[in-house]
Protein backbone atom coordinates (compact mmCIF):
# COMPACT_ATOMS: atom_id res chain seq x y z
CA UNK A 1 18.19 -16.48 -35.77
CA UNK A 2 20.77 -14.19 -33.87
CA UNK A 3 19.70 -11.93 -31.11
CA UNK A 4 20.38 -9.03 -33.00
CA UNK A 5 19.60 -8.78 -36.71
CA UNK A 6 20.68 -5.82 -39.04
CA UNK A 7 19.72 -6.26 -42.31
CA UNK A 8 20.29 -4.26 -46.11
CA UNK A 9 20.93 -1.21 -43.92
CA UNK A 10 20.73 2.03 -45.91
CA UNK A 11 21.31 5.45 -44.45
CA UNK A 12 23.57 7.97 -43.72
CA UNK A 13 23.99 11.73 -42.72
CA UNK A 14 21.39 14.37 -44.74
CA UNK A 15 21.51 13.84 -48.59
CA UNK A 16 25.05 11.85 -47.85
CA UNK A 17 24.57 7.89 -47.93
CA UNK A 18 27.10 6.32 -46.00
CA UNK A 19 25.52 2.65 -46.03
CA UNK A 20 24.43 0.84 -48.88
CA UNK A 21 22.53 -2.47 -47.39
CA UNK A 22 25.62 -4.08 -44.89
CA UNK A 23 23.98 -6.44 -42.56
CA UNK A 24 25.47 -7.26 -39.30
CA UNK A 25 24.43 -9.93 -36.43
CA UNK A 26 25.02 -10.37 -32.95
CA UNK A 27 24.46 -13.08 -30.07
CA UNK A 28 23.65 -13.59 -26.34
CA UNK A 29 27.56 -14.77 -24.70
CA UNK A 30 29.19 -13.83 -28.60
CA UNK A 31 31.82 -10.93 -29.63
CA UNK A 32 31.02 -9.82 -33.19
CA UNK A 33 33.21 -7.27 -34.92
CA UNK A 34 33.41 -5.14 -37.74
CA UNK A 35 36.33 -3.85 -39.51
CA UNK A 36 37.36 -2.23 -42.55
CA UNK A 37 39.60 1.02 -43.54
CA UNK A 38 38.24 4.94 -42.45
CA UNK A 39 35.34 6.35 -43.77
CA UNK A 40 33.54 2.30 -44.44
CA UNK A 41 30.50 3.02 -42.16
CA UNK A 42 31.71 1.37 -39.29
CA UNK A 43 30.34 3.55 -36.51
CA UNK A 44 27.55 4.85 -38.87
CA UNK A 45 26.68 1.16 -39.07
CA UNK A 46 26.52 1.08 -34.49
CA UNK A 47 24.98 4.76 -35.01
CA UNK A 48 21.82 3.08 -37.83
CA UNK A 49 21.35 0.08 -35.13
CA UNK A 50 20.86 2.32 -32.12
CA UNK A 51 18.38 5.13 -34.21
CA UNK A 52 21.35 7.80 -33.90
CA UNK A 53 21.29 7.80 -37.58
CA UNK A 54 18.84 7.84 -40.56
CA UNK A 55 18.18 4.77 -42.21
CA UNK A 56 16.19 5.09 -45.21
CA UNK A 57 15.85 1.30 -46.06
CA UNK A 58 16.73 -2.06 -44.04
CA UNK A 59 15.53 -3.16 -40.79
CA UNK A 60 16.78 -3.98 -37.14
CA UNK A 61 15.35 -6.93 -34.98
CA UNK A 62 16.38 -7.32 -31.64
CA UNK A 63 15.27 -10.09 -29.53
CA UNK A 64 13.14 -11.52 -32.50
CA UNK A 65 11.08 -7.78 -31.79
CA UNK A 66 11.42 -5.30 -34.94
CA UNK A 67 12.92 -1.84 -33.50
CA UNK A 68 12.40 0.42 -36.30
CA UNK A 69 10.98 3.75 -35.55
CA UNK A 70 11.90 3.81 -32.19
CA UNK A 71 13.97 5.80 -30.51
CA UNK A 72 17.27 5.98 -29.59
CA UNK A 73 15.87 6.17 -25.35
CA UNK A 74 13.24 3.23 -26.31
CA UNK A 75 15.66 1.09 -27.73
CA UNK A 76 17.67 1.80 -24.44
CA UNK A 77 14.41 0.20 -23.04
CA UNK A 78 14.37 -2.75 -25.13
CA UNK A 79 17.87 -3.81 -24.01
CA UNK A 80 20.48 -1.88 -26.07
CA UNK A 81 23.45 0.19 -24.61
CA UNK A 82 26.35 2.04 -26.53
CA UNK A 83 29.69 3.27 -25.47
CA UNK A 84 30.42 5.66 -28.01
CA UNK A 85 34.02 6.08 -29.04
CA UNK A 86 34.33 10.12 -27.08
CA UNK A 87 33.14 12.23 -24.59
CA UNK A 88 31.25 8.57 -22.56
CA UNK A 89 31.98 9.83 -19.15
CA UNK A 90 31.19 12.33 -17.46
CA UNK A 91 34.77 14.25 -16.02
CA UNK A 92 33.17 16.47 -13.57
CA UNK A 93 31.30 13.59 -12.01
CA UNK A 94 32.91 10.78 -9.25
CA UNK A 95 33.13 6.76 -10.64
CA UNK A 96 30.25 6.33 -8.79
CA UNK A 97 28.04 8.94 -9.77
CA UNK A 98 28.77 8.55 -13.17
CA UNK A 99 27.51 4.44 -12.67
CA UNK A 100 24.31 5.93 -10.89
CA UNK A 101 23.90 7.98 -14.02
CA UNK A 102 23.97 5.39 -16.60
CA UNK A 103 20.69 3.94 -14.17
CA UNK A 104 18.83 7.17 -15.02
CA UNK A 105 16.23 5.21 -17.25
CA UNK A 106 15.31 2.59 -14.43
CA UNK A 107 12.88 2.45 -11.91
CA UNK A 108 14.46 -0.28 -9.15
CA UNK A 109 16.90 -0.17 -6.68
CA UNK A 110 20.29 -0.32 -8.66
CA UNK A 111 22.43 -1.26 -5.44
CA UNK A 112 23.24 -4.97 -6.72
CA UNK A 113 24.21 -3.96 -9.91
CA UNK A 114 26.56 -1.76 -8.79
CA UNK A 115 28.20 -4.52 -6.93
CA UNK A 116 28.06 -6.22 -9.57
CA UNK A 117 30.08 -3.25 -11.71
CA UNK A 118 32.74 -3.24 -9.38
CA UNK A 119 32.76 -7.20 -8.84
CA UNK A 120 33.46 -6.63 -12.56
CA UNK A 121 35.90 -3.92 -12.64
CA UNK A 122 37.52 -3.70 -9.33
CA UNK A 123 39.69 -0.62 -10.33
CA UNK A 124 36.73 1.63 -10.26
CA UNK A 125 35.90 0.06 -6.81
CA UNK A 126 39.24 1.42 -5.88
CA UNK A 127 38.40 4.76 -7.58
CA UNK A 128 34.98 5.12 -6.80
CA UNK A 129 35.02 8.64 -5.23
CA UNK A 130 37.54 9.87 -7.74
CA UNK A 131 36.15 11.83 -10.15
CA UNK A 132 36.02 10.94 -13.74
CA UNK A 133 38.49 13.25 -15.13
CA UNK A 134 41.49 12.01 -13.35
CA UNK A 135 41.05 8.34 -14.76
CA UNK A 136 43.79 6.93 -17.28
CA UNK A 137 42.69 6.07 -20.66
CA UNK A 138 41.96 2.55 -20.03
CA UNK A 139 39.99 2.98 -16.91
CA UNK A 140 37.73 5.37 -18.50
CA UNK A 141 36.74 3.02 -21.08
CA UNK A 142 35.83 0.58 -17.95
CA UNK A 143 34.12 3.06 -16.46
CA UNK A 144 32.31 3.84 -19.70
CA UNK A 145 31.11 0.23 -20.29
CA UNK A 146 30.30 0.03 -16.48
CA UNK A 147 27.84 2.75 -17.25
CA UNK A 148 26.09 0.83 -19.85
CA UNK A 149 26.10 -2.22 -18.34
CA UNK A 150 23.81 -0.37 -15.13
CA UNK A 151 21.15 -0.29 -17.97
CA UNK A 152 21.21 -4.06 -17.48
CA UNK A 153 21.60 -4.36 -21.15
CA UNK A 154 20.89 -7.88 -23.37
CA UNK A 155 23.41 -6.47 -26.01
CA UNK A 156 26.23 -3.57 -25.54
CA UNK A 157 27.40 -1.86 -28.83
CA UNK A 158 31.54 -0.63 -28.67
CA UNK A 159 32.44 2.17 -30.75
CA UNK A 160 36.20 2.09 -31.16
CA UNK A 161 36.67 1.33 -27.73
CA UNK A 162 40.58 1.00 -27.95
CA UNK A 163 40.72 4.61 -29.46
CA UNK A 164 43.38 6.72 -27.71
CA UNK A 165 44.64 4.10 -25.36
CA UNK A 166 47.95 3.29 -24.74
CA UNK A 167 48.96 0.08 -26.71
CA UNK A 168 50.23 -1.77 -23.55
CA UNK A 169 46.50 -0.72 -21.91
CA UNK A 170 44.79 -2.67 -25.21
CA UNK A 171 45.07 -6.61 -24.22
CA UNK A 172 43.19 -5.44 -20.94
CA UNK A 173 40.71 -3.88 -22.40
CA UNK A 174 39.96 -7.08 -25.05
CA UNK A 175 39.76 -9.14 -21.73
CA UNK A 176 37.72 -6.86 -20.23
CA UNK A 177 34.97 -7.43 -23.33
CA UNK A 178 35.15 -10.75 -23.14
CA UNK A 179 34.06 -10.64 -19.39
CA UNK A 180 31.69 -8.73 -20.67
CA UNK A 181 29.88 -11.20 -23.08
CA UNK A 182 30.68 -13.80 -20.36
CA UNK A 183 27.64 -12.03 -18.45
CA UNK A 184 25.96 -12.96 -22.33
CA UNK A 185 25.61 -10.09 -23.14
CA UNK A 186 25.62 -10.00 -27.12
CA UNK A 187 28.60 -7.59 -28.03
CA UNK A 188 28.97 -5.72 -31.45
CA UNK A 189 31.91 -3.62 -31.82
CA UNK A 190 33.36 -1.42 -34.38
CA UNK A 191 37.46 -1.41 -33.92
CA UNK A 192 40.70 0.04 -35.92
CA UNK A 193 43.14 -2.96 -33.76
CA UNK A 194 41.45 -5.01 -36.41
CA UNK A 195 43.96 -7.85 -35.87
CA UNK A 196 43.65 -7.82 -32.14
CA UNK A 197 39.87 -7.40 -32.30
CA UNK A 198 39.32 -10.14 -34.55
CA UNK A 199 41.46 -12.86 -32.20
CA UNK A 200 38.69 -12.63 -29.90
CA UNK A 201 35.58 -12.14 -32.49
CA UNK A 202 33.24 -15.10 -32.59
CA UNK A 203 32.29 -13.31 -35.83
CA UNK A 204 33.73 -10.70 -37.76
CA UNK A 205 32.06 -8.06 -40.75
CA UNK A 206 34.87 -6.48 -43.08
CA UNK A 207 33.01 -3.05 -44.64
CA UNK A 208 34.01 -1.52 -47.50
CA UNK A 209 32.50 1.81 -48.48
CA UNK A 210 29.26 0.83 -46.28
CA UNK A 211 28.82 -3.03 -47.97
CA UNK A 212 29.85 -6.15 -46.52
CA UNK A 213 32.91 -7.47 -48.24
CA UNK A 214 33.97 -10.69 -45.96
CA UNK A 215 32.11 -12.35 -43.31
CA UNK A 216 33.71 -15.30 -41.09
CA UNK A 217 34.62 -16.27 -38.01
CA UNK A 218 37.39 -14.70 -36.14
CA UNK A 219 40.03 -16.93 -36.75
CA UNK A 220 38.46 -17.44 -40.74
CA UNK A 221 39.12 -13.96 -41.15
CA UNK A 222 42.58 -13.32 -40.21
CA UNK A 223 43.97 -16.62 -41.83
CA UNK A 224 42.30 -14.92 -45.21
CA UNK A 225 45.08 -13.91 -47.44
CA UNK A 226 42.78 -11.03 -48.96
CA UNK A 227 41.58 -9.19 -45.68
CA UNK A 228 45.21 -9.79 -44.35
CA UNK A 229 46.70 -8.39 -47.30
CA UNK A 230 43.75 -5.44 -47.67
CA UNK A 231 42.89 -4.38 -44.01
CA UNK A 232 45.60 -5.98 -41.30
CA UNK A 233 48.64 -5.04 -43.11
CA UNK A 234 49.94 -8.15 -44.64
C-alpha cells in the first residue's frame, strides 16, 4: 500500500461539491502529480488531504494511520507539510527567521535541520539575513519548501509551485523537488507545467471536473495520445 492513500474523496466549499470520489496516492522517495484543466479540483484535492477543506465522504491514510477528523495542525504532527501556491513566506521576516518559523510546532533543537535546509538550498544560505520580500520568484518557492521541510515532514504536498515564476526559473525548481523526494520524502503536487511536471512524476492523476480520468506513470501519461491531445496541447 502507498504511504499516502486518498480514496473516493468527496467535498468541496459550502453547498458547492468540487470532488466527486478522485483518489490519489503517494510514496516515501516518489513524485506523484496531478493535472487536469482549471477549475478540476486540483488544489481542492491537496486542500481535502491536509483537512483545509470539507470532505463529506472518502478517507485519507497516511502512514497506514487513518487521518480523518483531524486537524489541519495534527496532521502537521503526523508528518504532512504544504506549500500552498500564495502568500507561503513571510516578506517582513529574514530567510532565516522565516525557516525558524516553519519549526514553530516542534519541541527539539532545530539547529541540524537548518543545516540541513541550506545544505539543500545553498541560495538561502547566501540570503539568510535578507528578508523575505526581496527574494526572486524562484527563491521564494525554495524558501517556501525549506519551511516545510523544518517540520521534518514524511510527505510534502506542492500547490502549483511553478505559479508566477519565470519560465527559465522552472527546470530549477523541478530539480529542486526531486532533491526533495531524494530525502524520501513522498511528494504530491498539483501543477499547470503539466508536461514538465509529468517528465519527472513517478505517477501522475489527470482530474476532470473532480474525478480521475487517467492514471499512469509519468512517461505512460505523456506518450498517451488522449491526455496529450486533451490537457498538454497536442
Amino acid at each position: 500500500m502507498s504511504y499516502l492513500v486518498a480514496k473516493d474523496l468527496v467535498g468541496g466549499y459550502g453547498d458547492t461539491t468540487i470532488l466527486h470520489g478522485c483518489s490519489l496516492t503517494a510514496d516515501c522517495g516518489r513524485i506523484s502529480v496531478i493535472v487536469g484543466p482549471n477549475g478540476a479540483g486540483k488544489s481542492t484535492a491537496m486542500k481535502a488531504i491536509l483537512g483545509l477543506v470539507k470532505v463529506t465522504a472518502g478517507s485519507v491514510v497516511l502512514g497506514g494511520k487513518n487521518l480523518d477528523g483531524l486537524s489541519p495542525q495534527a496532521r502537521v504532527r503526523r508528518g504532512m507539510a504544504i506549500v500552498p501556491q500564495v502568500e507561503n513566506v513571510f516578506p517582513s521576516l529574514t530567510v532565516q527567521e522565516n525557516l525558524e518559523m516553519g519549526a514553530y510546532l516542534r519541541r527539539d533543537p532545530i539547529n541540524d535541520t537548518l543545516e540541513e535546509i541550506y545544505e539543500l538550498f545553498p541560495v538561502l544560505a547566501d540570503m539568510r539575513l535578507k528578508t523575505a520580500g526581496n527574494l526572486s520568484g524562484g527563491q521564494r518557492q525554495q524558501l517556501a519548501v525549506g519551511r516545510a521541510l523544518m517540520t521534518k515532514p514524511t510527505t510534502v504536498l506542492l500547490d502549483e509551485p511553478t505559479a508566477g515564476v519565470a519560465p527559465i526559473v522552472i527546470a530549477t525548481l523541478f530539480d529542486m523537488i526531486i532533491r526533495v523526494a531524494e530525502r524520501n520524502i513522498a511528494i504530491l503536487m498539483c501543477e499547470q507545467n503539466a508536461s514538465q511536471a509529468l517528465a519527472i512524476a513517478d505517477v501522475g492523476f489527470v482530474l476532470v471536473q473532480g474525478r480521475n480520468r487517467h492514471t499512469g506513470s509519468g512517461p505512460e501519461l505523456l506518450a498517451n495520445p488522449e491526455v496529450r491531445r486533451s490537457f498538454l496541447g497536442g
